[in-house]
PDB file of N, CA and C in Angstrom:
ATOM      1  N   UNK A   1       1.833  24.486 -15.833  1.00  0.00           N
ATOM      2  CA  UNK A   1       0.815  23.498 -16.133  1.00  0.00           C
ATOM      3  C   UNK A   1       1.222  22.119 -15.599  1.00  0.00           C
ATOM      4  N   UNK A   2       2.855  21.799 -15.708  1.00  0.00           N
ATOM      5  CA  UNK A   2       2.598  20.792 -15.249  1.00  0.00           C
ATOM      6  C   UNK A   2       2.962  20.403 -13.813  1.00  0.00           C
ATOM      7  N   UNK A   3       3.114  21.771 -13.047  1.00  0.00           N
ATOM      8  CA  UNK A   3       2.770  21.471 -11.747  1.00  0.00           C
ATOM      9  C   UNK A   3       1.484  21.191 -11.261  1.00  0.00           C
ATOM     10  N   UNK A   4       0.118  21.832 -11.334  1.00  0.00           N
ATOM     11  CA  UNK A   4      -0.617  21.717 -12.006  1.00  0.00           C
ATOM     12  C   UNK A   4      -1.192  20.209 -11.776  1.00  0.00           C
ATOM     13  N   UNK A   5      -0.453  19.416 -13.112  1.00  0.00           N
ATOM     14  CA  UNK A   5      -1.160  18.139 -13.118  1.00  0.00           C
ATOM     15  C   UNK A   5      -1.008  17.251 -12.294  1.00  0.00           C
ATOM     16  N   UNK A   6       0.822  17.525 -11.941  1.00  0.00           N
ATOM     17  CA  UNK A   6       1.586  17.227 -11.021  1.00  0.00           C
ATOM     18  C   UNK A   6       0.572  17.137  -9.253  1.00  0.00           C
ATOM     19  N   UNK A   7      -0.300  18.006  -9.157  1.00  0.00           N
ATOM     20  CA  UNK A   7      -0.842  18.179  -7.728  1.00  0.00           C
ATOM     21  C   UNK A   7      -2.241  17.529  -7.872  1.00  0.00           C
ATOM     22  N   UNK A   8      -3.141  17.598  -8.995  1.00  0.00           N
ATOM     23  CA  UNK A   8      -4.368  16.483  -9.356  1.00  0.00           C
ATOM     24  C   UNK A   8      -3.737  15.197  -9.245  1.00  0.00           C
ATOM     25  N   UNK A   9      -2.702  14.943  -9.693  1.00  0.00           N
ATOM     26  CA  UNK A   9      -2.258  13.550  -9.629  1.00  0.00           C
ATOM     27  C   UNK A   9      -1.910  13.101  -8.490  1.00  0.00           C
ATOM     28  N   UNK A  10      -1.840  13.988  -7.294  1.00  0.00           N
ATOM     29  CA  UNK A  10      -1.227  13.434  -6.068  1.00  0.00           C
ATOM     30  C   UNK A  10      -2.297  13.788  -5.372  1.00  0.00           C
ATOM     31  N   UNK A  11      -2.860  14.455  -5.542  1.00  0.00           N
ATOM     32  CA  UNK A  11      -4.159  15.250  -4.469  1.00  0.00           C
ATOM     33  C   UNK A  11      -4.902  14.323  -3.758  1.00  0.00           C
ATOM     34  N   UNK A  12      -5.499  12.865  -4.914  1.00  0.00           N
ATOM     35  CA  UNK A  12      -6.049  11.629  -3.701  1.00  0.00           C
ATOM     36  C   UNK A  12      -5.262  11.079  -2.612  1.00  0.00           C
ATOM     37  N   UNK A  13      -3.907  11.159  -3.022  1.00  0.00           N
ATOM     38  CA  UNK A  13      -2.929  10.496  -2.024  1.00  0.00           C
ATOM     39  C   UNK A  13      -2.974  11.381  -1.009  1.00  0.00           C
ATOM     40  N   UNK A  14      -3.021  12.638  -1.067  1.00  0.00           N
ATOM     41  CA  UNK A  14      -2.756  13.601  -0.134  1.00  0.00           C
ATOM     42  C   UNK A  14      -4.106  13.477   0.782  1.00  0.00           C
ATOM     43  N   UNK A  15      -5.198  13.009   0.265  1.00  0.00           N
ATOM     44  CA  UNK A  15      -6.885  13.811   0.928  1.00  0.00           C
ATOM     45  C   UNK A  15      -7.153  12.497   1.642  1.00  0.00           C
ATOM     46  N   UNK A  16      -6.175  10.841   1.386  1.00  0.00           N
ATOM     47  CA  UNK A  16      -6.703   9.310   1.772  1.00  0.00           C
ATOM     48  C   UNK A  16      -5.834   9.641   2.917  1.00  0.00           C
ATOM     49  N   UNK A  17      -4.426  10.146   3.225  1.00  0.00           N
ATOM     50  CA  UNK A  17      -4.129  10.661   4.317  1.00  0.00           C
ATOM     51  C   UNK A  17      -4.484  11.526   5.357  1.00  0.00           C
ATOM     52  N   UNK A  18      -5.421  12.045   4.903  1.00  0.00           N
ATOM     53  CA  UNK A  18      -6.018  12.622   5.916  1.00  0.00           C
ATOM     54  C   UNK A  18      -7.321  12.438   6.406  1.00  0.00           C
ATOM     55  N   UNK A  19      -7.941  11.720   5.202  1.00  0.00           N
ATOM     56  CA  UNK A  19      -9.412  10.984   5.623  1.00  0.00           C
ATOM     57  C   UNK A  19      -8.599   9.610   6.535  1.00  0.00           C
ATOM     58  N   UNK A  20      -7.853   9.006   6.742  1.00  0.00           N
ATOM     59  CA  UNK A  20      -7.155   7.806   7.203  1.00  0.00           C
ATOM     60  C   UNK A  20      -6.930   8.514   8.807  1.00  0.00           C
ATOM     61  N   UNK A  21      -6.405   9.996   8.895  1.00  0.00           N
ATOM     62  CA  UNK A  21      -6.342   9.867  10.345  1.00  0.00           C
ATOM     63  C   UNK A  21      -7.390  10.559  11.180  1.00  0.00           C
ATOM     64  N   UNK A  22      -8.397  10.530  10.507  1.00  0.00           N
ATOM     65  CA  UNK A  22      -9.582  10.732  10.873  1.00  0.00           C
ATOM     66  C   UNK A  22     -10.176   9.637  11.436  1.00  0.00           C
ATOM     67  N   UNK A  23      -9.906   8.602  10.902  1.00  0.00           N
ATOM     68  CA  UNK A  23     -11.083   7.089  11.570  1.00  0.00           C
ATOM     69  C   UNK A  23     -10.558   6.398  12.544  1.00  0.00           C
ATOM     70  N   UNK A  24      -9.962   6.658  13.033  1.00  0.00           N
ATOM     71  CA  UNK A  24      -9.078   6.366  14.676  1.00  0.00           C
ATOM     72  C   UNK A  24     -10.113   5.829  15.024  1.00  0.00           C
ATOM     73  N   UNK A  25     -10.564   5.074  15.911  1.00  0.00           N
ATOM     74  CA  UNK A  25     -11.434   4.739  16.859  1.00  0.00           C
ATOM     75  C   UNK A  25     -11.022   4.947  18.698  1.00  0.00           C
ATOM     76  N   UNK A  26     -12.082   5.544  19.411  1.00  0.00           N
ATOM     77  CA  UNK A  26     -11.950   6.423  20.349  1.00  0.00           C
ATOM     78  C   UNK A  26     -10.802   5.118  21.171  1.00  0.00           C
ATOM     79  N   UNK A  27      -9.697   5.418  22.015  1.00  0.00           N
ATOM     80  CA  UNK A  27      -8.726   4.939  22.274  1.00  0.00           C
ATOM     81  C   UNK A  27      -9.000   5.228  24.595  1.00  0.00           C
ATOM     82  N   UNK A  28      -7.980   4.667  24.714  1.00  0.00           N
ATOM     83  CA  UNK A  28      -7.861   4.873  26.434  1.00  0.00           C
ATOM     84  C   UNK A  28      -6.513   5.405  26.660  1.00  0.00           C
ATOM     85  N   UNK A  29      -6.006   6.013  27.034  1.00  0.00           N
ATOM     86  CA  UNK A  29      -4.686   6.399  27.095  1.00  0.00           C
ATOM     87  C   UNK A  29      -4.472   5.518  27.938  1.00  0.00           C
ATOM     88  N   UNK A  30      -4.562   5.769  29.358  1.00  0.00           N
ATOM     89  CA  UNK A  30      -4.129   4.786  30.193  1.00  0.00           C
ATOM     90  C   UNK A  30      -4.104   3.559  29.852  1.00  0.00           C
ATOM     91  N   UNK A  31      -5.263   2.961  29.729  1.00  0.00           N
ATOM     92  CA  UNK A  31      -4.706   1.272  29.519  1.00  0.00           C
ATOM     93  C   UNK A  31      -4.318   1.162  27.488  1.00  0.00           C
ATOM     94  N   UNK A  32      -4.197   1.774  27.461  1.00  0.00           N
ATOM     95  CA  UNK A  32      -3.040   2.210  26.049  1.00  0.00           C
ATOM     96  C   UNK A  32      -1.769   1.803  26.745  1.00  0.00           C
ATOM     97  N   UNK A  33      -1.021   2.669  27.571  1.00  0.00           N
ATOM     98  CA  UNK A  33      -0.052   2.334  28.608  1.00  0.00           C
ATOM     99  C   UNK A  33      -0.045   1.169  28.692  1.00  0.00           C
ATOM    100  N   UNK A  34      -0.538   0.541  29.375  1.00  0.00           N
ATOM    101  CA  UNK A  34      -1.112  -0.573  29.714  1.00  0.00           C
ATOM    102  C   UNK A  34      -0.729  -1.874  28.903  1.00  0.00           C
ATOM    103  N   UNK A  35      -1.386  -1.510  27.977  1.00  0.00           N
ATOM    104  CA  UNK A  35      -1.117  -2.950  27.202  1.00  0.00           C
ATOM    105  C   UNK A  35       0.309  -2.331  26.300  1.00  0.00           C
ATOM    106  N   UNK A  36       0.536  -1.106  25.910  1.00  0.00           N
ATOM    107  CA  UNK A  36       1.924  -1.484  25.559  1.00  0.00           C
ATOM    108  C   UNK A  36       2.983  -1.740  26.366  1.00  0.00           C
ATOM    109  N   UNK A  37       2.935  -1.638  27.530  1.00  0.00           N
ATOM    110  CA  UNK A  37       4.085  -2.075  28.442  1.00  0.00           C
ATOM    111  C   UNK A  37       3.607  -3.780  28.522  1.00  0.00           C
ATOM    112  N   UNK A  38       2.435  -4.004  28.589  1.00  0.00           N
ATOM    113  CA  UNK A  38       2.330  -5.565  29.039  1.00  0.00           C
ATOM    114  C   UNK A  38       2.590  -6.462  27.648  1.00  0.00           C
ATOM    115  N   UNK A  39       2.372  -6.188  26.225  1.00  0.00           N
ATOM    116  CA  UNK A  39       2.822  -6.654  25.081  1.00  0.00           C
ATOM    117  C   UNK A  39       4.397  -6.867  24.945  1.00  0.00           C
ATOM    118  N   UNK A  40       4.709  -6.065  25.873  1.00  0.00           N
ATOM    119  CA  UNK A  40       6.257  -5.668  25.436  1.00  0.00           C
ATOM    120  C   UNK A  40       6.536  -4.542  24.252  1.00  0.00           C
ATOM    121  N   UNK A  41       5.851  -3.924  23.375  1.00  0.00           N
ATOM    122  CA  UNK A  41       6.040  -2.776  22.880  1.00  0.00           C
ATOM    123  C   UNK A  41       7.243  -2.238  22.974  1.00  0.00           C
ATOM    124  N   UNK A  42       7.848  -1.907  24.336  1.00  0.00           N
ATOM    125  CA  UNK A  42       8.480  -1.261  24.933  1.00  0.00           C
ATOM    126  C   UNK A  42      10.217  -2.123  24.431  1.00  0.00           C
ATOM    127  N   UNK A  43      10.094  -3.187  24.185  1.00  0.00           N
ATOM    128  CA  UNK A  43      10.962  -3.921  24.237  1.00  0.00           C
ATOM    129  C   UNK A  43      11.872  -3.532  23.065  1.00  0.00           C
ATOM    130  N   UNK A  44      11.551  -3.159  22.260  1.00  0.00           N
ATOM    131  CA  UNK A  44      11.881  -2.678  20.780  1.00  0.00           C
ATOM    132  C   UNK A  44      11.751  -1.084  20.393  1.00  0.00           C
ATOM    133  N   UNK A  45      10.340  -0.072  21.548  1.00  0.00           N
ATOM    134  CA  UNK A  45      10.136   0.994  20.508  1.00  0.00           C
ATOM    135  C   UNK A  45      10.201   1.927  21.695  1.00  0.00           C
ATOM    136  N   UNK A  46      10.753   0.909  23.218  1.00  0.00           N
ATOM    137  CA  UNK A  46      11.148   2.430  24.014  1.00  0.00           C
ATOM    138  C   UNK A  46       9.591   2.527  24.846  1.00  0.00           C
ATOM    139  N   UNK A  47      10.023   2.928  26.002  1.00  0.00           N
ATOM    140  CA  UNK A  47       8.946   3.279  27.336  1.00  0.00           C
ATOM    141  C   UNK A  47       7.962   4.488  26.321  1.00  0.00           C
ATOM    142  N   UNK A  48       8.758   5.451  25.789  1.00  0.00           N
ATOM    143  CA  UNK A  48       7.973   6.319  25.424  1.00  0.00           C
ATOM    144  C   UNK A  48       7.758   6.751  24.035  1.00  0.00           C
ATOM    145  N   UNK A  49       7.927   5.098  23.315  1.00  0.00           N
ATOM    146  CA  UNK A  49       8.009   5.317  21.854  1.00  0.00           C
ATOM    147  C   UNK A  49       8.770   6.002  20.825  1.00  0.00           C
ATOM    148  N   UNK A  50      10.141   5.900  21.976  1.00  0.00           N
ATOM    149  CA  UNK A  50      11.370   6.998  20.779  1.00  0.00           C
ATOM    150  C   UNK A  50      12.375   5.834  20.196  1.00  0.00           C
ATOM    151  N   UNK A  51      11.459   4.623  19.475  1.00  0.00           N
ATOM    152  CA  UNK A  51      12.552   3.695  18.895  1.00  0.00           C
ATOM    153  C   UNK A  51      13.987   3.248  19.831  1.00  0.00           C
ATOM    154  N   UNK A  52      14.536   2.485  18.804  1.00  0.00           N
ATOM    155  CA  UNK A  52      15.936   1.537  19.323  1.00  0.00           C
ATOM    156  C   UNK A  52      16.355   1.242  18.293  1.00  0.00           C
ATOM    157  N   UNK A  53      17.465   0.584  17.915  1.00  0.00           N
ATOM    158  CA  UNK A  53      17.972  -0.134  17.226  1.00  0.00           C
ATOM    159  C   UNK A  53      17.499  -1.139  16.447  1.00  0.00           C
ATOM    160  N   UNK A  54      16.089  -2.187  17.716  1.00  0.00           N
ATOM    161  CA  UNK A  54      15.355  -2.803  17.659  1.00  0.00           C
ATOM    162  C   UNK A  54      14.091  -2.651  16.577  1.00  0.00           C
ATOM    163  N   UNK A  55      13.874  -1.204  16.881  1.00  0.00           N
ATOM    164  CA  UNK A  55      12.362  -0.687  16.432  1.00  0.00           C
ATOM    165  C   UNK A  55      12.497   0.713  16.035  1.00  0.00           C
ATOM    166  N   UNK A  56      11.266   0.999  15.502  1.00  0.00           N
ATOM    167  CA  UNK A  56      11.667   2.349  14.725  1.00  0.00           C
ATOM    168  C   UNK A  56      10.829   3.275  15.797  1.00  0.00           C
ATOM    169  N   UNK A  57      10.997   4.635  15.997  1.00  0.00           N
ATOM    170  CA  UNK A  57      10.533   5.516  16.739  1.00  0.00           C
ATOM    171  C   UNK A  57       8.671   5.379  16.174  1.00  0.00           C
ATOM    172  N   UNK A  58       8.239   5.397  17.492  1.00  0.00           N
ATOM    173  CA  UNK A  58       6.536   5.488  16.895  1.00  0.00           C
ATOM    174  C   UNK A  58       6.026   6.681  17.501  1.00  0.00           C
ATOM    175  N   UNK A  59       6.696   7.688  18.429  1.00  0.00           N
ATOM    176  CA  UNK A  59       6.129   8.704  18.936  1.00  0.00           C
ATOM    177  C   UNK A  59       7.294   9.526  19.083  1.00  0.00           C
ATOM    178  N   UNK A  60       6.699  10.624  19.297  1.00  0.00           N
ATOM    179  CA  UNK A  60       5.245  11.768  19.409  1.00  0.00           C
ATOM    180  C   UNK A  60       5.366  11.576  17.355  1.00  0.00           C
ATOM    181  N   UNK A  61       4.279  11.963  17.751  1.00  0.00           N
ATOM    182  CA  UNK A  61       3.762  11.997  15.977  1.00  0.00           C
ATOM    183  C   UNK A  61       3.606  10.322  15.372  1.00  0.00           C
ATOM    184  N   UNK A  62       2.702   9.727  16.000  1.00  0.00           N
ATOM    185  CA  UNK A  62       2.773   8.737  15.108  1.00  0.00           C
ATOM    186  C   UNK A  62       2.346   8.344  13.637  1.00  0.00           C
ATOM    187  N   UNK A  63       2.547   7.418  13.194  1.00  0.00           N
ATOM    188  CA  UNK A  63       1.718   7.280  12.139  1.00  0.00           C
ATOM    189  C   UNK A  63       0.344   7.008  12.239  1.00  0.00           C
ATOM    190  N   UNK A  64      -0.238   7.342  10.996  1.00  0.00           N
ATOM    191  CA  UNK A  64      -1.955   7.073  10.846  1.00  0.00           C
ATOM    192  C   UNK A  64      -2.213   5.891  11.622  1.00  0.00           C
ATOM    193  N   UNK A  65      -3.453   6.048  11.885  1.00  0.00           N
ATOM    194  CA  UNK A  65      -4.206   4.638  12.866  1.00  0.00           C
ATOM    195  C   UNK A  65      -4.076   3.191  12.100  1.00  0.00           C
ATOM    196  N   UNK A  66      -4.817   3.448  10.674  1.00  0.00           N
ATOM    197  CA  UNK A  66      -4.842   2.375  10.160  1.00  0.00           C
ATOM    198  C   UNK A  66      -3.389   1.782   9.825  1.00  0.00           C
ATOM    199  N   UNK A  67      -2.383   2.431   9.447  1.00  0.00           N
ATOM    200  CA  UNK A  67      -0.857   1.999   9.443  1.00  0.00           C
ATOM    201  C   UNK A  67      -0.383   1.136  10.734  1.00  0.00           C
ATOM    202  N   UNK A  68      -1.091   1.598  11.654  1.00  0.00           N
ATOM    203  CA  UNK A  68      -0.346   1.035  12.548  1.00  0.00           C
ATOM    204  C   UNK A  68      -1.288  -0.394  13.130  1.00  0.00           C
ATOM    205  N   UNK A  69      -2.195  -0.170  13.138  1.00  0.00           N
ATOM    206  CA  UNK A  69      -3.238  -1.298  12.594  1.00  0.00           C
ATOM    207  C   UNK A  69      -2.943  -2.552  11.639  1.00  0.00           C
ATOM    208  N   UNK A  70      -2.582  -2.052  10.418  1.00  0.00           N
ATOM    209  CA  UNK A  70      -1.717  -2.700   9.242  1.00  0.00           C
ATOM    210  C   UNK A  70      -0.332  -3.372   9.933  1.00  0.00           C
ATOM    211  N   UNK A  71       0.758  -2.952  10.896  1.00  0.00           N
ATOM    212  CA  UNK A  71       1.758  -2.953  10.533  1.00  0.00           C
ATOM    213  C   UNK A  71       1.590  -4.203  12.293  1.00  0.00           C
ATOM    214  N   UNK A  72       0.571  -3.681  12.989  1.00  0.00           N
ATOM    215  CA  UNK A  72       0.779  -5.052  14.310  1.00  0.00           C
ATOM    216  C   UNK A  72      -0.030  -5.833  13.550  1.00  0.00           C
ATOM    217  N   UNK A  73      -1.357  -5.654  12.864  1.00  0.00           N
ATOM    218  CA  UNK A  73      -2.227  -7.328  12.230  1.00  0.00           C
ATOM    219  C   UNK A  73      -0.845  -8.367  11.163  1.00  0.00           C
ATOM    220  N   UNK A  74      -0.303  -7.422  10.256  1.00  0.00           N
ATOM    221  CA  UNK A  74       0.639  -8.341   9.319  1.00  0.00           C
ATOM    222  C   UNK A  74       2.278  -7.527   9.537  1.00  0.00           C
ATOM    223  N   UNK A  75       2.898  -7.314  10.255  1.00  0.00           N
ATOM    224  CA  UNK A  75       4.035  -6.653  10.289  1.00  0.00           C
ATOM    225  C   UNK A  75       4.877  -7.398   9.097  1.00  0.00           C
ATOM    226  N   UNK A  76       5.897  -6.276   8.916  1.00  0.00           N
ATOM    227  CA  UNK A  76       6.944  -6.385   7.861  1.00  0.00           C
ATOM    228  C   UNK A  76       8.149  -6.422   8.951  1.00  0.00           C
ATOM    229  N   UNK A  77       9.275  -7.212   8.338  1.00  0.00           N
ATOM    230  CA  UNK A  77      10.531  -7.456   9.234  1.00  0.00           C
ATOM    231  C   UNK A  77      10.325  -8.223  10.356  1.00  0.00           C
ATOM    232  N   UNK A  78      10.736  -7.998  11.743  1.00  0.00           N
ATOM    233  CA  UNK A  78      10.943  -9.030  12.743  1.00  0.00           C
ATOM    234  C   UNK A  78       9.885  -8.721  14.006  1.00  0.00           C
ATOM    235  N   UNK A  79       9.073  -7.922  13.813  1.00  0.00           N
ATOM    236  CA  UNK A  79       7.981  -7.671  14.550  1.00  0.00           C
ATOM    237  C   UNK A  79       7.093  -9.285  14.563  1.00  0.00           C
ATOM    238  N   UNK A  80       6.652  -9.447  15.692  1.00  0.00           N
ATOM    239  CA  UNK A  80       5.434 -10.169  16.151  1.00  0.00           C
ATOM    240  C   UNK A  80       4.015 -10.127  15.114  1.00  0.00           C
ATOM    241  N   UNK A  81       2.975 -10.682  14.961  1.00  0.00           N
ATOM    242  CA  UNK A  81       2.243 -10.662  14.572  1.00  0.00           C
ATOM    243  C   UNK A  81       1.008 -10.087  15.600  1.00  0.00           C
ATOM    244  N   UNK A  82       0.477  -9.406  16.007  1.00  0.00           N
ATOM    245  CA  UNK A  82      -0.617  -9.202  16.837  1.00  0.00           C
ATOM    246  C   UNK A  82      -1.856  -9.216  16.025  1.00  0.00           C
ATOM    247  N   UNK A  83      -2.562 -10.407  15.863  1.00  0.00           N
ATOM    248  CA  UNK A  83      -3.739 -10.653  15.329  1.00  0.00           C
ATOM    249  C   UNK A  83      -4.692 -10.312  16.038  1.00  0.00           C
ATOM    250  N   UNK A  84      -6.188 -10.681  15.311  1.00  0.00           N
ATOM    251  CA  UNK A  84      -7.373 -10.603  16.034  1.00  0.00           C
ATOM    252  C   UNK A  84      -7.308 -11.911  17.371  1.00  0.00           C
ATOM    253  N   UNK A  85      -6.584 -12.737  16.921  1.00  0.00           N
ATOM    254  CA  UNK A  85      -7.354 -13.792  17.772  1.00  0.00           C
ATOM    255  C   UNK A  85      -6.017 -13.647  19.446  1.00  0.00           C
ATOM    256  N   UNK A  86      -5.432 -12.678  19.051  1.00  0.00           N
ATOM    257  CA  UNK A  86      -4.807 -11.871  20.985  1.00  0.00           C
ATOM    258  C   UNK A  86      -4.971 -10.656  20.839  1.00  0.00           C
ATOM    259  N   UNK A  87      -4.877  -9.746  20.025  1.00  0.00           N
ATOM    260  CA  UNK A  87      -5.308  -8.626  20.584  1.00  0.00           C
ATOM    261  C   UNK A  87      -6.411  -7.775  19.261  1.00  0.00           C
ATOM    262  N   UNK A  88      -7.171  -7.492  20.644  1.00  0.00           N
ATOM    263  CA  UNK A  88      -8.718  -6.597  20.005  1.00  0.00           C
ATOM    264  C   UNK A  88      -8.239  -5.857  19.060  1.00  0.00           C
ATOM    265  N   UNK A  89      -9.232  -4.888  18.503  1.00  0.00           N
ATOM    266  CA  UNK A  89      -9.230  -3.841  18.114  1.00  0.00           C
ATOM    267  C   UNK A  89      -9.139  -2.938  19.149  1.00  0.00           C
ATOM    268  N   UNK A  90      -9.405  -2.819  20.410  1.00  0.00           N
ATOM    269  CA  UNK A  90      -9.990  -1.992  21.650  1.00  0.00           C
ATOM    270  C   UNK A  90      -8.632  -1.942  21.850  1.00  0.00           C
ATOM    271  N   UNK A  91      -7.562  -2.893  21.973  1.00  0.00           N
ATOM    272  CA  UNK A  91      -6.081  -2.966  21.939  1.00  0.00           C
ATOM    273  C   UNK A  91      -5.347  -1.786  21.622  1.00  0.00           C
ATOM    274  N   UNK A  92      -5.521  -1.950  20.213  1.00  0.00           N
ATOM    275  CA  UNK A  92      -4.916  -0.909  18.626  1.00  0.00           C
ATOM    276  C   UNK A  92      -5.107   0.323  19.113  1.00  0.00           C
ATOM    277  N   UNK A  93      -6.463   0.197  19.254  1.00  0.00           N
ATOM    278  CA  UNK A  93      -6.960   1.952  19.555  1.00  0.00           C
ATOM    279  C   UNK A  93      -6.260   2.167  21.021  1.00  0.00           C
ATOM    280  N   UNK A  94      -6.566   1.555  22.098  1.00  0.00           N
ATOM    281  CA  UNK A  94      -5.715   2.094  23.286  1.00  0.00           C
ATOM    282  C   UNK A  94      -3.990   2.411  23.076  1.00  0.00           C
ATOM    283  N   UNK A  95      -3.529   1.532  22.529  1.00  0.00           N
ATOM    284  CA  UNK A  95      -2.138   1.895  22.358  1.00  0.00           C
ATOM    285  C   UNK A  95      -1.820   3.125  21.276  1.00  0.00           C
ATOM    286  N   UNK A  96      -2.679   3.054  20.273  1.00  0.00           N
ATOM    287  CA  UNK A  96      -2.543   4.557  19.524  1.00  0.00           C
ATOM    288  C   UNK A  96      -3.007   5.663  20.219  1.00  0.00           C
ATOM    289  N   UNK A  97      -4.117   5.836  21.180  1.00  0.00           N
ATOM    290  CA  UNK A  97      -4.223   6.891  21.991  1.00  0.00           C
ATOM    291  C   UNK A  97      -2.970   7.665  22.938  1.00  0.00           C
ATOM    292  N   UNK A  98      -2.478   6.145  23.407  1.00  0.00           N
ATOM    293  CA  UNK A  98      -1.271   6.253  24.104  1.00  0.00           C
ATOM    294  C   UNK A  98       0.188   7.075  23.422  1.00  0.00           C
ATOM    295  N   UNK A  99       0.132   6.240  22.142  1.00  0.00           N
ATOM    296  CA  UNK A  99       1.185   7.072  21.208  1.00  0.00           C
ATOM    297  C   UNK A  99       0.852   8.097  20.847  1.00  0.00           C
ATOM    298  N   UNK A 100      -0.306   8.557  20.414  1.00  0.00           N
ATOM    299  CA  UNK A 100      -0.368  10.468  20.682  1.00  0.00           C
ATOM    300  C   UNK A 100      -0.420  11.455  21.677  1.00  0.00           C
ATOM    301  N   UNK A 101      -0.801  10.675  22.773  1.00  0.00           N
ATOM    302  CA  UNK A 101      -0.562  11.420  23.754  1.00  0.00           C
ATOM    303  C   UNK A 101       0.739  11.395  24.768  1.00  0.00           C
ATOM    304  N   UNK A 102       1.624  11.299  23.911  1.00  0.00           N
ATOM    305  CA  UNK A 102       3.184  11.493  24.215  1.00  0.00           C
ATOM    306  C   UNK A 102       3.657  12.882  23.779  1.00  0.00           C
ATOM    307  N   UNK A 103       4.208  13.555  24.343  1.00  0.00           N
ATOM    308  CA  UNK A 103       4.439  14.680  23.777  1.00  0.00           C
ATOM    309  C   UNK A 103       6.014  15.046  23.218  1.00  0.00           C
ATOM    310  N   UNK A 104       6.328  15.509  22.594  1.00  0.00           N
ATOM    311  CA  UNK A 104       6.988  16.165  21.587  1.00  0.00           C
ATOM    312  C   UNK A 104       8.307  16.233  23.073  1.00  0.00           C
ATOM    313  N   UNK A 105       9.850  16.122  22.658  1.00  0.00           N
ATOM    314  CA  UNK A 105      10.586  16.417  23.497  1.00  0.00           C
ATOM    315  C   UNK A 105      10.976  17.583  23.702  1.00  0.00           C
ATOM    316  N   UNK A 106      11.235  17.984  24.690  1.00  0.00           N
ATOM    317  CA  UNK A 106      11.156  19.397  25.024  1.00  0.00           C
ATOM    318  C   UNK A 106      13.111  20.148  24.738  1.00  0.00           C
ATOM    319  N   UNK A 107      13.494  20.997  23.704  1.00  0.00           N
ATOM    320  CA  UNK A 107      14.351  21.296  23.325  1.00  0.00           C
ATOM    321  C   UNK A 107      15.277  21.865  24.995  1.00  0.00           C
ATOM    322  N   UNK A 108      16.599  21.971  24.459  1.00  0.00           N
ATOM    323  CA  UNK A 108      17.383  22.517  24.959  1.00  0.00           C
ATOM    324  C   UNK A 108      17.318  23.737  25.997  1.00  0.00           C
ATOM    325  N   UNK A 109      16.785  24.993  25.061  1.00  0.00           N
ATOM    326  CA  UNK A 109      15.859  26.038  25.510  1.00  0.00           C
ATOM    327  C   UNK A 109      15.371  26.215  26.468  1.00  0.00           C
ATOM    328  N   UNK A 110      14.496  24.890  26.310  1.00  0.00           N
ATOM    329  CA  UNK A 110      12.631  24.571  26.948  1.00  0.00           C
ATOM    330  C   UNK A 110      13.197  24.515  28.474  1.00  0.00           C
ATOM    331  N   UNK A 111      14.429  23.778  28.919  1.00  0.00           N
ATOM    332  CA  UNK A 111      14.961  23.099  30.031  1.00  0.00           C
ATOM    333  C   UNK A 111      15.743  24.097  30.460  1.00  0.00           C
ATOM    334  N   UNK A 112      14.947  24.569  32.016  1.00  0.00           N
ATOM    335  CA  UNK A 112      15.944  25.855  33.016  1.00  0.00           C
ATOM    336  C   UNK A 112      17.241  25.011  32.984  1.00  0.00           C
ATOM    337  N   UNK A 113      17.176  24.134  33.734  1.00  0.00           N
ATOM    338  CA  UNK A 113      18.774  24.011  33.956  1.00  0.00           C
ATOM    339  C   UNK A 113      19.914  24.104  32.800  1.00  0.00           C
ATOM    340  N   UNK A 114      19.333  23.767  31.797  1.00  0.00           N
ATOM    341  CA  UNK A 114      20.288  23.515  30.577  1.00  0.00           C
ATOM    342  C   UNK A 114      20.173  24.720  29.788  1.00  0.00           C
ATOM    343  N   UNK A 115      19.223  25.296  29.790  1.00  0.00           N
ATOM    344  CA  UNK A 115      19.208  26.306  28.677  1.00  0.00           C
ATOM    345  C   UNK A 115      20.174  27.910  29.097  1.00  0.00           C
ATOM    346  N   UNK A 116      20.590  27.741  30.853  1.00  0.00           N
ATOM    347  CA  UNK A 116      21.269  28.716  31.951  1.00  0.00           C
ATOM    348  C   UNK A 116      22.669  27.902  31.850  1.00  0.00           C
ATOM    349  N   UNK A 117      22.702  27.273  30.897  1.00  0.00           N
ATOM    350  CA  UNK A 117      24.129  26.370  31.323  1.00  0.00           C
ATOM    351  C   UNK A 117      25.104  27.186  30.319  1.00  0.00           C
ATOM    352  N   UNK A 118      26.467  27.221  31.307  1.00  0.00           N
ATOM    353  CA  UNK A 118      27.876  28.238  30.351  1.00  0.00           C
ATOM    354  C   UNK A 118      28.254  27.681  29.070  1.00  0.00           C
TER     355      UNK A 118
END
C-alpha cells in the first residue's frame, strides 16, 4: 500500500516530465550548430556537447526543452545570461535541435579498429 501511495504521489512529477518534453518548439539543426558555435557554447560544453570542467555535458540526451530554456534565460553558477533581448526563442529551439541530434558515442565494440584490437 504504501508503494502504492508512494507512486500517486510522484506520478504528477513523472507525467510534467514528459508533458515538458513534448513542447519543444520545432528547432533547425543546422543553424542550431550555428549559433552554438557562434555563442561560444562550445567554450564550456564541448564541440559536441560532452561537457568540460567548465560545463556540464548537455548531449546526447539532453535535458527537457524548457530546462534548458530556464537554465540560458536565468542560469545558475557562472554561465552567461542569454536573455530575450540577444537571443530569440528561434535561438533555444535551434540549439536544442542541435543537442538531440548528436548521437550517443559509439562503444568500444561499435569501432572495427578497436574492437579487432589484441
Amino acid at each position: 500500500m504504501k508503494r502504492f501511495v508512494l507512486f500517486l504521489a510522484a506520478a504528477p512529477a513523472l507525467l510534467s516530465g514528459a508533458a515538458l518534453a513534448q513542447t519543444a518548439p520545432k528547432g533547425d539543426v543546422a543553424r542550431g550548430k550555428t549559433v552554438f558555435a557562434s555563442y561560444g557554447c562550445w567554450q564550456c560544453h564541448g564541440y559536441q556537447g560532452q561537457g568540460s570542467n567548465a560545463g556540464p555535458k548537455l548531449a546526447p540526451n539532453p535535458m527537457p526543452y524548457e530546462a534548458l530554456d530556464r537554465q540560458m534565460r536565468k542560469p545558475r553558477d557562472r554561465m552567461p545570461a542569454y536573455t530575450h533581448k540577444t537571443t530569440s526563442d528561434q535561438d533555444v529551439a535551434d540549439v536544442y535541435a542541435y543537442l538531440l541530434s548528436i548521437p550517443k558515442a559509439k562503444t568500444v565494440a561499435e569501432i572495427p579498429l578497436l574492437a579487432g584490437a589484441p
